[in-house]
C-alpha atoms as a PDB file:
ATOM      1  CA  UNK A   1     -96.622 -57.402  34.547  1.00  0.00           C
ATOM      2  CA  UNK A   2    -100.001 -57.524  32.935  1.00  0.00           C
ATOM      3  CA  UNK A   3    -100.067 -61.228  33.016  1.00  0.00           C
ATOM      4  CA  UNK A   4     -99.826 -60.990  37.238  1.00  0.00           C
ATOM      5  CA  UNK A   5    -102.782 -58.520  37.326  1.00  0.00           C
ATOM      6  CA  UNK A   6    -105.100 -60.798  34.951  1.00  0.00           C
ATOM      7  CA  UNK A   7    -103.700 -63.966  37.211  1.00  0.00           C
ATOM      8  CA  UNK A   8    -104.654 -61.841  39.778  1.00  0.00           C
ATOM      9  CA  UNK A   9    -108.169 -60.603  38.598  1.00  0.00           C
ATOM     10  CA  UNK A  10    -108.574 -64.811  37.715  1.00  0.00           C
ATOM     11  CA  UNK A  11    -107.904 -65.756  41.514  1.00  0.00           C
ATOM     12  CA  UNK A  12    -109.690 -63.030  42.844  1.00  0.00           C
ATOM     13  CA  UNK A  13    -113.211 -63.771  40.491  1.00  0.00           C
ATOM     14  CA  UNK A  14    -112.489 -67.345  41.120  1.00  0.00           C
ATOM     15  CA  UNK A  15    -112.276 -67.375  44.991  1.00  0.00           C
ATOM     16  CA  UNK A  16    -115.049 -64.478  44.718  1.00  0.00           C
ATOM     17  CA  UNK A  17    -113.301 -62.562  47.318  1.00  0.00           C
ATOM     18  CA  UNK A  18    -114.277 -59.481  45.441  1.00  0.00           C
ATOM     19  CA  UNK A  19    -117.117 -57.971  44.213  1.00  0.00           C
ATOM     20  CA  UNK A  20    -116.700 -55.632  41.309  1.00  0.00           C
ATOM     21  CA  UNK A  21    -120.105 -53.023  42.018  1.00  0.00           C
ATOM     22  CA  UNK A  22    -121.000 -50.108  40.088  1.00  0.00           C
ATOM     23  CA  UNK A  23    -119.190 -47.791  42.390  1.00  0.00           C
ATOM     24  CA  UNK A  24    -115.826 -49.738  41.538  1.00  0.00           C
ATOM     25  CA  UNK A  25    -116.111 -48.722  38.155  1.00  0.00           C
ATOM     26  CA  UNK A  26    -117.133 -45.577  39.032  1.00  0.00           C
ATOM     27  CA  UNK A  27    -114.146 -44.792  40.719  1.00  0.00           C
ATOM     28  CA  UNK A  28    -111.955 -46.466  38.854  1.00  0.00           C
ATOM     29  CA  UNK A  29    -112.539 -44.826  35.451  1.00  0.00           C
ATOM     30  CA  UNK A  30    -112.159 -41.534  37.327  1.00  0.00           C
ATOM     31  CA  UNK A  31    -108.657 -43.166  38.695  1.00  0.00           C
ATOM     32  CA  UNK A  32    -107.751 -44.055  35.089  1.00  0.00           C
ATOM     33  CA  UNK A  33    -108.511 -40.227  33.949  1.00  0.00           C
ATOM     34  CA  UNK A  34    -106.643 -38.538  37.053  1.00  0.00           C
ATOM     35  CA  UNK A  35    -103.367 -41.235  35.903  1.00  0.00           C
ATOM     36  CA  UNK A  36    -103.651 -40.064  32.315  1.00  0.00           C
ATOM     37  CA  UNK A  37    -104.107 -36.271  33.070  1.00  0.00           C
ATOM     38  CA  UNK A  38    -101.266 -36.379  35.489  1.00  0.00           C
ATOM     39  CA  UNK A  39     -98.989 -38.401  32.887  1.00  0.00           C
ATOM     40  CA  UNK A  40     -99.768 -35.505  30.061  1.00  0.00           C
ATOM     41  CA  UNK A  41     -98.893 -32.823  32.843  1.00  0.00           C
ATOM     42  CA  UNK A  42     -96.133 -35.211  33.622  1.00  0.00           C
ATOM     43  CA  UNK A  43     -94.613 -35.271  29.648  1.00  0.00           C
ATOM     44  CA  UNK A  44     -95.483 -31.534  28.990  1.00  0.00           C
ATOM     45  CA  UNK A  45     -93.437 -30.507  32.290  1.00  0.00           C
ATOM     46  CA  UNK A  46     -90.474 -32.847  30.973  1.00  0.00           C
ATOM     47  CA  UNK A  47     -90.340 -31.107  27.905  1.00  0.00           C
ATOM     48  CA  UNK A  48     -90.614 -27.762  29.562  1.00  0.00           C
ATOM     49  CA  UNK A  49     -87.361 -28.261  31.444  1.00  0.00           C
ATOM     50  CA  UNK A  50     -85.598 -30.591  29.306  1.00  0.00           C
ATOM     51  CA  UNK A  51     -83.111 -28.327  29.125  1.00  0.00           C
ATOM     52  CA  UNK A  52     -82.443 -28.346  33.052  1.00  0.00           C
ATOM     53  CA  UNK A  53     -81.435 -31.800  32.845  1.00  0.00           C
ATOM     54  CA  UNK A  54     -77.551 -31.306  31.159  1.00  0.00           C
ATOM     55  CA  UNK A  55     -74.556 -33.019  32.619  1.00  0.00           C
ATOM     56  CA  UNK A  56     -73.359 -29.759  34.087  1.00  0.00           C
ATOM     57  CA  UNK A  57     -76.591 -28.747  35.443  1.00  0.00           C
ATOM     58  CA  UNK A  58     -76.049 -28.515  39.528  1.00  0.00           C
ATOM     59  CA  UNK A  59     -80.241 -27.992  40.176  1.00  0.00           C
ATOM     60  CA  UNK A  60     -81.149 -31.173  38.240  1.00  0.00           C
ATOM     61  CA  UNK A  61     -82.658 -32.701  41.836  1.00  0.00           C
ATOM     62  CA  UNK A  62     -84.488 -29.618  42.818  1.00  0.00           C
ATOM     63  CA  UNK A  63     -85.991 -29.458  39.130  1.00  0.00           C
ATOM     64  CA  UNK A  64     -86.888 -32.452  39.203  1.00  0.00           C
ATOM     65  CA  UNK A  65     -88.788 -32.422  42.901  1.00  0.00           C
ATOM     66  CA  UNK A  66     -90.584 -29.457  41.305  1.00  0.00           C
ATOM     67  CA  UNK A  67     -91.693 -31.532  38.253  1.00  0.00           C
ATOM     68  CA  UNK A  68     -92.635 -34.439  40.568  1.00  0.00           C
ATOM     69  CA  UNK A  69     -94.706 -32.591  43.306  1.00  0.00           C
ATOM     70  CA  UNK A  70     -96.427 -30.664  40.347  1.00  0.00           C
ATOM     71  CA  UNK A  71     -97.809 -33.839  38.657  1.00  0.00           C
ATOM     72  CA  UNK A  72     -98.747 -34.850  42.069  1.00  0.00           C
ATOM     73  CA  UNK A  73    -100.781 -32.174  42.894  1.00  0.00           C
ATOM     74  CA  UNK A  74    -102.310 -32.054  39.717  1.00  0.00           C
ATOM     75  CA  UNK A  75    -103.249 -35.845  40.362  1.00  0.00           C
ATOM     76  CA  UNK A  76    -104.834 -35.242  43.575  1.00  0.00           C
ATOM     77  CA  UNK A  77    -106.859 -32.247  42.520  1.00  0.00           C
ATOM     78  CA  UNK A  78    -107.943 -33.826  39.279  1.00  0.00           C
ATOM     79  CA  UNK A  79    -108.936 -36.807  40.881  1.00  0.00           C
ATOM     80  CA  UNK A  80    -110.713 -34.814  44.297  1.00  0.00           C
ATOM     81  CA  UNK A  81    -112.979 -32.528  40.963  1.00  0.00           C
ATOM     82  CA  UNK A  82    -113.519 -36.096  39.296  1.00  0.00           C
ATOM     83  CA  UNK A  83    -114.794 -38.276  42.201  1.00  0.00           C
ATOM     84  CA  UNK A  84    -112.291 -40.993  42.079  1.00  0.00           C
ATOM     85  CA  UNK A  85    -111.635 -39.772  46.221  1.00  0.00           C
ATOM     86  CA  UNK A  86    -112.217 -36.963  48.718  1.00  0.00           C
ATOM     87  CA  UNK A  87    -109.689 -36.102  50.891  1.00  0.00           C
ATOM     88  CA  UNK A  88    -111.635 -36.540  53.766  1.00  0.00           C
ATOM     89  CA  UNK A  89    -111.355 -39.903  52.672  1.00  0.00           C
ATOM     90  CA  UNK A  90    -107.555 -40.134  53.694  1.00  0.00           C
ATOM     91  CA  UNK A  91    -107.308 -40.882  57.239  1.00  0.00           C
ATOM     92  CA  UNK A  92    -103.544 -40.003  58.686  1.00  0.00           C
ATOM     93  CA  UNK A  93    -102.885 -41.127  62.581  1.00  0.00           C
END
């Protein structure tokens, strides 16, 4: 995998079809700390309902929605507070 994103990053400075600015970075270390805030929200939740996930367990699916939209949220709002995006940003048809 990382050796298609550096070929990647290779083809993309060699062709210059992209520029990396100031505001790339910018954004994108605020991307990298929304990803790594929402993976530690992510493992604690997992451990907090470890115990959901037995064989007999019948809820297992809705547990795990609930663990999936909570790191989601807690992606977007982290990363709205950071700067990495608005929401205003997101334009739905």
């Amino acid at each position: 995998m990382f050796f298609n994103v550096f070929l990647y990053f290779y083809f993309i400075k060699k062709r210059n079809l992209h520029s990396f600015d100031s505001k790339f970075i910018y954004k994108f270390t605020r991307t990298l700390l929304s990803v790594a805030v929402m993976g530690i929200v992510l493992y604690l939740l997992l451990g907090f309902f470890s115990d959901k996930f037995n064989y007999n367990e019948s809820w297992k699916v809705i547990y795990l929605f609930i663990i999936v939209i909570i790191s989601l949220f807690s992606y977007l709002l982290i990363s709205n507070f950071s700067g990495a995006f608005k929401f205003k940003d997101i334009k739905l048809k």
